[in-house]
PDB file of N, CA and C in Angstrom:
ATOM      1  N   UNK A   1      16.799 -23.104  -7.097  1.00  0.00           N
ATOM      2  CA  UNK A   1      16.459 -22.096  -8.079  1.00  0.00           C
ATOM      3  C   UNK A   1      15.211 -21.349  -7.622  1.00  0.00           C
ATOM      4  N   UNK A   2      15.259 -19.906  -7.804  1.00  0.00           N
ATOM      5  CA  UNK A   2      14.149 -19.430  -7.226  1.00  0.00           C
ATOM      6  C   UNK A   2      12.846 -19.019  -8.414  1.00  0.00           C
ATOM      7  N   UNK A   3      11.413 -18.990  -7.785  1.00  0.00           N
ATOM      8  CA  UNK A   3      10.734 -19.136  -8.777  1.00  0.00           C
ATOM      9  C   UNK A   3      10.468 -17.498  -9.472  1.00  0.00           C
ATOM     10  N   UNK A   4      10.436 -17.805 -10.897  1.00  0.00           N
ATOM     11  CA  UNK A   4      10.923 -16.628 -11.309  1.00  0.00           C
ATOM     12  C   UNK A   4       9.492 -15.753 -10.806  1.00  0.00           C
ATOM     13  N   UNK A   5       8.202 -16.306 -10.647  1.00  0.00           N
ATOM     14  CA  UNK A   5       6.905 -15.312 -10.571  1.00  0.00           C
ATOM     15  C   UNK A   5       7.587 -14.343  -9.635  1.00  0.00           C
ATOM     16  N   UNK A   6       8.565 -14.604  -8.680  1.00  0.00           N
ATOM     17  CA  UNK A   6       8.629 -13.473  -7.552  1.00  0.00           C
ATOM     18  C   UNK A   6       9.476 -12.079  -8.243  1.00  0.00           C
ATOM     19  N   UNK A   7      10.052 -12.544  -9.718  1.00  0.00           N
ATOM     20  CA  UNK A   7      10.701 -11.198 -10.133  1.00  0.00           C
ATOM     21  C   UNK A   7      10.312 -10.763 -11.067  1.00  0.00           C
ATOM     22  N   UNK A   8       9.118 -11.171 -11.825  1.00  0.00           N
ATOM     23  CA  UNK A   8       8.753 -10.573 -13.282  1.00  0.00           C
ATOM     24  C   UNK A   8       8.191  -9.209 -12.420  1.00  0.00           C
ATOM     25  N   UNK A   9       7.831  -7.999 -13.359  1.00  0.00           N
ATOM     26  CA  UNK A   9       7.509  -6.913 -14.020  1.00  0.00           C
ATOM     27  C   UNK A   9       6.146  -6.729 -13.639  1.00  0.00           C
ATOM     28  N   UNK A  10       5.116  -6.004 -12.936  1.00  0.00           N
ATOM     29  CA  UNK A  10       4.220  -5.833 -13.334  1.00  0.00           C
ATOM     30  C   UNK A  10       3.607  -5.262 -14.547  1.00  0.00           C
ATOM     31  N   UNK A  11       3.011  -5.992 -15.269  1.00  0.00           N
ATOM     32  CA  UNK A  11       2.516  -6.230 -16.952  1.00  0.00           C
ATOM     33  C   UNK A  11       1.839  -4.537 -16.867  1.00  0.00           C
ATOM     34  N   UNK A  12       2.251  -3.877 -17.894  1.00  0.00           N
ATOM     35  CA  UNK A  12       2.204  -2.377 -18.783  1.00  0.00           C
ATOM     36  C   UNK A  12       0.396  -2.932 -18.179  1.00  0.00           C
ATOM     37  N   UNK A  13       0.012  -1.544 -18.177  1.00  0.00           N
ATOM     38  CA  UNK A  13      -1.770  -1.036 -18.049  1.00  0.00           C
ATOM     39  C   UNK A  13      -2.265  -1.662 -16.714  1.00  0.00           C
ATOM     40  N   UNK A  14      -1.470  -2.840 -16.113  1.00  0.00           N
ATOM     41  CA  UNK A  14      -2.047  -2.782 -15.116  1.00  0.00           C
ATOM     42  C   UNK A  14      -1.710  -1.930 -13.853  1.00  0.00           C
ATOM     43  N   UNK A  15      -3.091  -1.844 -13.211  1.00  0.00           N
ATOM     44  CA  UNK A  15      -2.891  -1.337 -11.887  1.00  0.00           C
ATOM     45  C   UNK A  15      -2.700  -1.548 -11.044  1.00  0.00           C
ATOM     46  N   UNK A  16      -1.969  -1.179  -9.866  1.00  0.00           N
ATOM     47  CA  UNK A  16      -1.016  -1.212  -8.592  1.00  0.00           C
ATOM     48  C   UNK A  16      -0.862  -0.545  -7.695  1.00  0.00           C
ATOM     49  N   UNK A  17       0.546  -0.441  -7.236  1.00  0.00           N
ATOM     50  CA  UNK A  17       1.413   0.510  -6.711  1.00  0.00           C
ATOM     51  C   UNK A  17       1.646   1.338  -7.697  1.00  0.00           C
ATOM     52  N   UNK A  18       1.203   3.094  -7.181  1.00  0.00           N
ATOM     53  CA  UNK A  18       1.619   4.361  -7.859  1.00  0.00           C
ATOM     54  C   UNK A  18       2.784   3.749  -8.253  1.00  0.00           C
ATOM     55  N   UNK A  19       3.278   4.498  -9.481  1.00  0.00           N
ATOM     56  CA  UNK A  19       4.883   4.159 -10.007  1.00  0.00           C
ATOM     57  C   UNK A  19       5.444   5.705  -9.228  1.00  0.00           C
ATOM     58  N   UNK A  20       7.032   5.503  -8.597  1.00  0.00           N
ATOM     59  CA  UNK A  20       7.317   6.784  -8.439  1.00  0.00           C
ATOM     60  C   UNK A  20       8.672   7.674  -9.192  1.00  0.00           C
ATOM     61  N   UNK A  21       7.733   7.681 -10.192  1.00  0.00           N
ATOM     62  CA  UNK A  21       7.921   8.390 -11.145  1.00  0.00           C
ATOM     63  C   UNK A  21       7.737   9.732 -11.138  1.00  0.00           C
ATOM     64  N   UNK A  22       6.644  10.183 -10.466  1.00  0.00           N
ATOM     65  CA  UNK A  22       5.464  11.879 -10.764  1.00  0.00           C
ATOM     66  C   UNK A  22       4.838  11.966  -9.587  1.00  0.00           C
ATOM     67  N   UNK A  23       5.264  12.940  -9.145  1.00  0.00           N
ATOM     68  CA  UNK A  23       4.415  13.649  -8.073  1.00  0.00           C
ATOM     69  C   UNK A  23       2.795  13.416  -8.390  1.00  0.00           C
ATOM     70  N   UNK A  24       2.165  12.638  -7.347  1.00  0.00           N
ATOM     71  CA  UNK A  24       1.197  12.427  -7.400  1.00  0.00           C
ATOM     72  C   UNK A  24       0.219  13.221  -7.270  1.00  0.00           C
ATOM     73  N   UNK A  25       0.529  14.670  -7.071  1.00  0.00           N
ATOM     74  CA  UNK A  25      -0.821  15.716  -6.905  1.00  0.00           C
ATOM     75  C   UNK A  25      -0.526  16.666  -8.317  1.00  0.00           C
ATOM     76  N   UNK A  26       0.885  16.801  -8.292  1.00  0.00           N
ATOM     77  CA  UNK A  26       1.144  17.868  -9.176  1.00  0.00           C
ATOM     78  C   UNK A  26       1.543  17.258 -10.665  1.00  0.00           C
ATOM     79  N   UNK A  27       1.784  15.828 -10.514  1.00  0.00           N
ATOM     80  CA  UNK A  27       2.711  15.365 -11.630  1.00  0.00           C
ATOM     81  C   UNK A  27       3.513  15.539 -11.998  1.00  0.00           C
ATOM     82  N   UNK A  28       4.404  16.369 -11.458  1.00  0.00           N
ATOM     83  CA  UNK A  28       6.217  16.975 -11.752  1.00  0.00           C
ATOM     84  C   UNK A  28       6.997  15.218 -11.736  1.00  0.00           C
ATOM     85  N   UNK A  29       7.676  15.116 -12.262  1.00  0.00           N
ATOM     86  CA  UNK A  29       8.553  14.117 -12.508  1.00  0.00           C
ATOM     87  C   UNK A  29       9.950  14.066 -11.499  1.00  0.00           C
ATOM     88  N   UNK A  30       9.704  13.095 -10.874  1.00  0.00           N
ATOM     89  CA  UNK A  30      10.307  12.871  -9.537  1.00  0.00           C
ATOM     90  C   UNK A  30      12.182  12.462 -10.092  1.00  0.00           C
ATOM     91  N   UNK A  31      12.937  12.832  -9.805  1.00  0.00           N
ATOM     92  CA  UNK A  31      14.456  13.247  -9.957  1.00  0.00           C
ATOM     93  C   UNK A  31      14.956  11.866  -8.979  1.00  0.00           C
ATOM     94  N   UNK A  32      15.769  11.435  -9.857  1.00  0.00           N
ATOM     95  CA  UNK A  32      16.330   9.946  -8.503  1.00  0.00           C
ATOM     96  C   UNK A  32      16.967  10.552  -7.443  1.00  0.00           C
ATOM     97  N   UNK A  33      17.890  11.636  -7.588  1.00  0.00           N
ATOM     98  CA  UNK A  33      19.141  12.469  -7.020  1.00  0.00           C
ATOM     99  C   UNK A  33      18.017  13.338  -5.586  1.00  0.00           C
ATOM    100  N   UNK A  34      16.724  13.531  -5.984  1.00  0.00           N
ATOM    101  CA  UNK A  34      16.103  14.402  -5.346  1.00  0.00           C
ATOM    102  C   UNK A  34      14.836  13.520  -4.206  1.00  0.00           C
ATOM    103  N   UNK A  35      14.821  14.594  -2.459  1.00  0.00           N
ATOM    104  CA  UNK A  35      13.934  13.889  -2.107  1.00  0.00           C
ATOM    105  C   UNK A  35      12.608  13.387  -2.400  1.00  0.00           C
ATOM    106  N   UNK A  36      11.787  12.712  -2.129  1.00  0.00           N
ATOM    107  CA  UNK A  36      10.389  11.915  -2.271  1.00  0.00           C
ATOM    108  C   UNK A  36      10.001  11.811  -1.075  1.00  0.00           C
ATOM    109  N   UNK A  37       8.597  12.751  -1.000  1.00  0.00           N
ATOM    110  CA  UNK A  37       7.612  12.980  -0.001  1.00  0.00           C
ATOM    111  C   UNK A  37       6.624  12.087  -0.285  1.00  0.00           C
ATOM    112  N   UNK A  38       6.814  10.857   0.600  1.00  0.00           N
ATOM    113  CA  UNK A  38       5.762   9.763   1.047  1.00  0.00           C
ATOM    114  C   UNK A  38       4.452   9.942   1.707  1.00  0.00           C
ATOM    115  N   UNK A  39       3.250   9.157   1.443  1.00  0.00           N
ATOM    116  CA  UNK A  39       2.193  10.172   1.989  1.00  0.00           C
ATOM    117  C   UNK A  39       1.450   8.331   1.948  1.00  0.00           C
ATOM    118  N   UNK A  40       0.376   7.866   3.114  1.00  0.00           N
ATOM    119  CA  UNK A  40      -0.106   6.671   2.780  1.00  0.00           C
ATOM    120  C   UNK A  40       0.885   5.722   2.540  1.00  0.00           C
ATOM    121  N   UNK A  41       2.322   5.521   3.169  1.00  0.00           N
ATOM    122  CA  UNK A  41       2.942   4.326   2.451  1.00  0.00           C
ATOM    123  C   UNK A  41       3.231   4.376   1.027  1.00  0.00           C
ATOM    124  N   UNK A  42       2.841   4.137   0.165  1.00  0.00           N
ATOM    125  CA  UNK A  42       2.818   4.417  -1.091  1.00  0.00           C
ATOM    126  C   UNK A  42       2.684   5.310  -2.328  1.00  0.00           C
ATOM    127  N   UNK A  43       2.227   6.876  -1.703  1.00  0.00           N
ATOM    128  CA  UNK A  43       1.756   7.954  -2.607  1.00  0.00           C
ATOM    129  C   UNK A  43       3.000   8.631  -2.520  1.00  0.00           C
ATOM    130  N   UNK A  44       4.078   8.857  -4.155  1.00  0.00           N
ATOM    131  CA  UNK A  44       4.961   9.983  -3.937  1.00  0.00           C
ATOM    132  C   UNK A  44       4.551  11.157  -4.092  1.00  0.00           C
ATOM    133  N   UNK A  45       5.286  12.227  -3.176  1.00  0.00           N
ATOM    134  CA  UNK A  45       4.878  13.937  -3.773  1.00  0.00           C
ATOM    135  C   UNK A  45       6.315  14.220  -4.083  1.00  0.00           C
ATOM    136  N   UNK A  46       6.487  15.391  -4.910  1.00  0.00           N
ATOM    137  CA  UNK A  46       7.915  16.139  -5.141  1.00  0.00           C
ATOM    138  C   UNK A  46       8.221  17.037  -4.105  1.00  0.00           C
ATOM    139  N   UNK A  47       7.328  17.554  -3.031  1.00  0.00           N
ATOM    140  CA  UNK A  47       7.665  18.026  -1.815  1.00  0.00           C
ATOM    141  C   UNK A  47       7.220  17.715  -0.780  1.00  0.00           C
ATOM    142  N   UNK A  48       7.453  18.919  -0.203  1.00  0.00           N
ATOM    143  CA  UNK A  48       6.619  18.517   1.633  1.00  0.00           C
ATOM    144  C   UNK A  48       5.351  19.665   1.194  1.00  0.00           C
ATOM    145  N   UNK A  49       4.788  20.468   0.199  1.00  0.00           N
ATOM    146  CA  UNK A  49       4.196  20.899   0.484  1.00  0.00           C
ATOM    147  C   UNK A  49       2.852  20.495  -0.593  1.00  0.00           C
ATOM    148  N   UNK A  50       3.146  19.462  -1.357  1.00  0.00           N
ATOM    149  CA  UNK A  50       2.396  18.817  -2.209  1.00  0.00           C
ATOM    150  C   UNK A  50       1.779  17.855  -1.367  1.00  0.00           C
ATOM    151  N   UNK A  51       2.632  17.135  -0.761  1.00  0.00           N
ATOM    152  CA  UNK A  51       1.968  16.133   0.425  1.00  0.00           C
ATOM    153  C   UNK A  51       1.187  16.372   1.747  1.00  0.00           C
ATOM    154  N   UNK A  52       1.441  17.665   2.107  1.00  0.00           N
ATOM    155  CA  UNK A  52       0.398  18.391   2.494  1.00  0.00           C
ATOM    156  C   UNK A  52      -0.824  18.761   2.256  1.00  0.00           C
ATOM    157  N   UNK A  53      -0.939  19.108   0.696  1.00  0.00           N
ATOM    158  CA  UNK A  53      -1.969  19.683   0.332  1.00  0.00           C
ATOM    159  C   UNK A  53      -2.907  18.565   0.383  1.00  0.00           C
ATOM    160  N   UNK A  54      -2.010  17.560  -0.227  1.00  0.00           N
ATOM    161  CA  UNK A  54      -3.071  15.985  -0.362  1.00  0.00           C
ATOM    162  C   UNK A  54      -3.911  15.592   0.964  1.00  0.00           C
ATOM    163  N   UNK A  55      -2.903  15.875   1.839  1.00  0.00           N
ATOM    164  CA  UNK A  55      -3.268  15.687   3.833  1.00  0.00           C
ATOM    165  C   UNK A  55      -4.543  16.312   3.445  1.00  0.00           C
ATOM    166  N   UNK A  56      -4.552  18.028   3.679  1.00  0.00           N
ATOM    167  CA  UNK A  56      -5.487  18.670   3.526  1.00  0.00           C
ATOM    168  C   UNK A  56      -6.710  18.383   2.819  1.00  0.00           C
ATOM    169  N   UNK A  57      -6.731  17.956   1.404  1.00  0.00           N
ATOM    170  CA  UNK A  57      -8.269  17.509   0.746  1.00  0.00           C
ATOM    171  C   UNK A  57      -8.263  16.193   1.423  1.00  0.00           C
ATOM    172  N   UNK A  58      -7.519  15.300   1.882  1.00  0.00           N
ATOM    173  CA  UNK A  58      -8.073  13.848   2.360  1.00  0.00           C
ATOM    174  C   UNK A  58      -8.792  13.974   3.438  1.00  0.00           C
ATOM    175  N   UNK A  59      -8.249  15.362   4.482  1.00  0.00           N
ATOM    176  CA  UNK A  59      -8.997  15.390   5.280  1.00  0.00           C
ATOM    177  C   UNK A  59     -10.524  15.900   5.283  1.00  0.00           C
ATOM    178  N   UNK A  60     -10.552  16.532   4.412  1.00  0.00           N
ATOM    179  CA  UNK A  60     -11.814  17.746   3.858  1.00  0.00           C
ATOM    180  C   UNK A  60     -12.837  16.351   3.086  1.00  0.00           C
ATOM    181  N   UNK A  61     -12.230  15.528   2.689  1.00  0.00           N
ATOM    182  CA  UNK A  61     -13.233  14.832   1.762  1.00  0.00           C
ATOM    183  C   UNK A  61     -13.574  13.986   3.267  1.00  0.00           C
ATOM    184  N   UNK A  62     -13.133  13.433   4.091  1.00  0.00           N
ATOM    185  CA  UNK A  62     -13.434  12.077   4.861  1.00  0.00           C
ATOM    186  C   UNK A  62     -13.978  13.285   5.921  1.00  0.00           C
ATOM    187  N   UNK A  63     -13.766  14.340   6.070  1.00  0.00           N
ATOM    188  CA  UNK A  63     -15.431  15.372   6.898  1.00  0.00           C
ATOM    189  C   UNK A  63     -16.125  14.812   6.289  1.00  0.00           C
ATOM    190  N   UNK A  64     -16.348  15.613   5.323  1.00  0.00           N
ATOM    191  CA  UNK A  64     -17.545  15.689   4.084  1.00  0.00           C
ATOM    192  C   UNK A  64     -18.339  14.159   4.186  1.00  0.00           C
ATOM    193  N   UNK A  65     -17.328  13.249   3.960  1.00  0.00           N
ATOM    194  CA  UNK A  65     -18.013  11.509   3.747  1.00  0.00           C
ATOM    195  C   UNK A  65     -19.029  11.455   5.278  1.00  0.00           C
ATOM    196  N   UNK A  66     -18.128  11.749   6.467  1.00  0.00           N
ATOM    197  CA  UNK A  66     -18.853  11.477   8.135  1.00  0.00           C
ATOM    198  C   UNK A  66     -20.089  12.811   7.521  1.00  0.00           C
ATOM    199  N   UNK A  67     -20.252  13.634   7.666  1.00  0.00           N
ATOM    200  CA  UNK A  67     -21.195  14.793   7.341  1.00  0.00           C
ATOM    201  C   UNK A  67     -22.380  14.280   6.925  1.00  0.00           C
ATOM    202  N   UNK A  68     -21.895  13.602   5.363  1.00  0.00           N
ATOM    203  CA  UNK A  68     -23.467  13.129   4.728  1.00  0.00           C
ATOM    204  C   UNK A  68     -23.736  11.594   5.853  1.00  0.00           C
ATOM    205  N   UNK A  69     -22.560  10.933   6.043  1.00  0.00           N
ATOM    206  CA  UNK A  69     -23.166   9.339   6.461  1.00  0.00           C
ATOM    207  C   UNK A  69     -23.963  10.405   7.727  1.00  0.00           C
ATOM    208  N   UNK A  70     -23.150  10.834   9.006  1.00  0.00           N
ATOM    209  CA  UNK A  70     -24.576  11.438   9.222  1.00  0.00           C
ATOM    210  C   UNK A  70     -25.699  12.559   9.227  1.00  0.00           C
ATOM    211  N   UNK A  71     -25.605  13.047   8.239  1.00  0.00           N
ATOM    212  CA  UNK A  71     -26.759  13.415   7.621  1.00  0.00           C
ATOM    213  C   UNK A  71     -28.102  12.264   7.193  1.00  0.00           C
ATOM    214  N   UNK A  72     -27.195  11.281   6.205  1.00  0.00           N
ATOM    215  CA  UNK A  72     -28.031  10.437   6.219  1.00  0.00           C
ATOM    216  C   UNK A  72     -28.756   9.304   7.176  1.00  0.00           C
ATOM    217  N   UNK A  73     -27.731   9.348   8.161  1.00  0.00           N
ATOM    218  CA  UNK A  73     -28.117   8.056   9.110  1.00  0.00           C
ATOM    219  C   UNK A  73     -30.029   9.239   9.839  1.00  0.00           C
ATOM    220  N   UNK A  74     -29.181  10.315  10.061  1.00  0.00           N
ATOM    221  CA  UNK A  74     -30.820  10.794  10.754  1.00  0.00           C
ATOM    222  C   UNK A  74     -32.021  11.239   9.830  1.00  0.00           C
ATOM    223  N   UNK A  75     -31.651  11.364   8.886  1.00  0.00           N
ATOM    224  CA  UNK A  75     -32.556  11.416   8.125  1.00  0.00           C
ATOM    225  C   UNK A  75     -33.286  10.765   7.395  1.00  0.00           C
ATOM    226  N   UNK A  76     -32.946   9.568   7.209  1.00  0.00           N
ATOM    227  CA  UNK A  76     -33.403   8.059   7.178  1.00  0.00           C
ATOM    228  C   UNK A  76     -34.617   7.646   8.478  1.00  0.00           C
ATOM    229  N   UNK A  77     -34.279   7.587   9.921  1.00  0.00           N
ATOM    230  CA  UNK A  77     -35.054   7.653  11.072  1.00  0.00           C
ATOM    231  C   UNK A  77     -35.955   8.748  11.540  1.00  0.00           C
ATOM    232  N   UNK A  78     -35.756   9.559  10.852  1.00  0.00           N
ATOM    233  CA  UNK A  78     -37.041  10.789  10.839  1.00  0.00           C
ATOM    234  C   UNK A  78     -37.649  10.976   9.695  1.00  0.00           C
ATOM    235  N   UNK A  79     -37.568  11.049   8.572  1.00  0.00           N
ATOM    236  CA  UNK A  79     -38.668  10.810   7.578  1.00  0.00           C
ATOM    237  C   UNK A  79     -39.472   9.481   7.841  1.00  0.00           C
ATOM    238  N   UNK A  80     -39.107   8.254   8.302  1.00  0.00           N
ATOM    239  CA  UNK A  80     -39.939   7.322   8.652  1.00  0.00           C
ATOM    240  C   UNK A  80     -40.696   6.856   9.666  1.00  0.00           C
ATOM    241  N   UNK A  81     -40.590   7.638  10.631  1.00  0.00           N
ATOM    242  CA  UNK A  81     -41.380   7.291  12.003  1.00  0.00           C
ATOM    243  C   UNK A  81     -42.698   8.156  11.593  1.00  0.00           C
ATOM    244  N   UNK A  82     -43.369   6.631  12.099  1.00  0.00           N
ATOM    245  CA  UNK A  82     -45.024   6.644  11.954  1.00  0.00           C
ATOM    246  C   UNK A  82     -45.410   6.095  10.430  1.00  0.00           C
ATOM    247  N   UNK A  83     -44.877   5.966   9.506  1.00  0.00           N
ATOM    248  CA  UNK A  83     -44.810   5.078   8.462  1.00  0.00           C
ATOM    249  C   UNK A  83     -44.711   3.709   8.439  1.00  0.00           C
ATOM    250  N   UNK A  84     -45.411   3.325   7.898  1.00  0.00           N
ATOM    251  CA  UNK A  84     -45.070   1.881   7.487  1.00  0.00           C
ATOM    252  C   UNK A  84     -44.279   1.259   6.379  1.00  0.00           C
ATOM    253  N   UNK A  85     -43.327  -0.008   6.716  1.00  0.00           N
ATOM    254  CA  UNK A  85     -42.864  -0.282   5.983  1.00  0.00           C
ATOM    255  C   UNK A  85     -43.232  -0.864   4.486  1.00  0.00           C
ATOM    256  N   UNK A  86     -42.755  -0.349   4.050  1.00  0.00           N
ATOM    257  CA  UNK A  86     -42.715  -0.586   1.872  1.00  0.00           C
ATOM    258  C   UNK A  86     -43.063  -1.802   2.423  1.00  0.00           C
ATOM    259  N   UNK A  87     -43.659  -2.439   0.866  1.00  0.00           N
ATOM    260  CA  UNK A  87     -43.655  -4.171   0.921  1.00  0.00           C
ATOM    261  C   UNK A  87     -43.636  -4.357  -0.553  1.00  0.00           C
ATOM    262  N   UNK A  88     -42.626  -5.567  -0.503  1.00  0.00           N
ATOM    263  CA  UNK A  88     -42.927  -5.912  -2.199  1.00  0.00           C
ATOM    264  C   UNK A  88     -44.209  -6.172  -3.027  1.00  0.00           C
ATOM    265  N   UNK A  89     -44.327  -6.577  -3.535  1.00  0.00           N
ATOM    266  CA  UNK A  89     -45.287  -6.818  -4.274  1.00  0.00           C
ATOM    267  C   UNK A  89     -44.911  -7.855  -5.493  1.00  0.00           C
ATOM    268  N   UNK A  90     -45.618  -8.708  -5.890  1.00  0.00           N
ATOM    269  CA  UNK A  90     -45.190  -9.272  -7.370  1.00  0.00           C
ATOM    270  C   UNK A  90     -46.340  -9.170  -8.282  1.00  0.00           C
ATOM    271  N   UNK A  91     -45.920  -8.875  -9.394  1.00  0.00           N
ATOM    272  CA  UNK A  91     -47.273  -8.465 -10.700  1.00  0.00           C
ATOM    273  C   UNK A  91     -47.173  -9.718 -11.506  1.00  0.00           C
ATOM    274  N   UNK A  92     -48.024 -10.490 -11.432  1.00  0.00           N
ATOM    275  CA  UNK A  92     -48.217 -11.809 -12.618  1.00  0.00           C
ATOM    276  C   UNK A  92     -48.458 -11.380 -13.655  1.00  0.00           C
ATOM    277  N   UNK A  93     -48.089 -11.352 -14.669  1.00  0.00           N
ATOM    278  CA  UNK A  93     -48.136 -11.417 -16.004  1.00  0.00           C
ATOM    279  C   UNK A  93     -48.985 -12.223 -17.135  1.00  0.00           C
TER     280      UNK A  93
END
């Protein structure tokens, strides 16, 4: 007999796997009869040009993320040269 945990339902409100149900950029309601544009393994779109667009900001945001990390990585090492390092301190009460 097999154990049933491997076929229950994932329980209503929780989170997961997108359901593919709705185009995940646009939310149009995905048609069984009709194709499903896969994006990440798991993200449906209702086209090829919804799943594109997603390409497009994923790529624009993960610039943006490298941009600031370095922005920040050098700007971290040049505001501090010739400074000394912070030090804690504790205040007795």
């Amino acid at each position: 007999m097999a154990c049933s945990f491997f076929f229950d339902a994932e329980p209503v409100g929780e989170h997961g796997m997108p359901a593919l149900d709705a185009c995940a950029l646009c939310a149009k309601p995905l048609a069984r009869d009709c194709d499903v544009f896969m994006y990440r393994g798991d993200t449906p779109f209702c086209s090829e040009d919804c799943r594109h667009e997603q390409m497009r900001l994923d790529a624009v945001c993960e610039r943006h993320a490298a941009w600031r990390l370095q922005r920040y990585s050098s700007g971290t090492t040049e505001s501090h040269r010739g400074q000394r390092a912070p030090r804690k301190v504790s205040i007795a009460s």
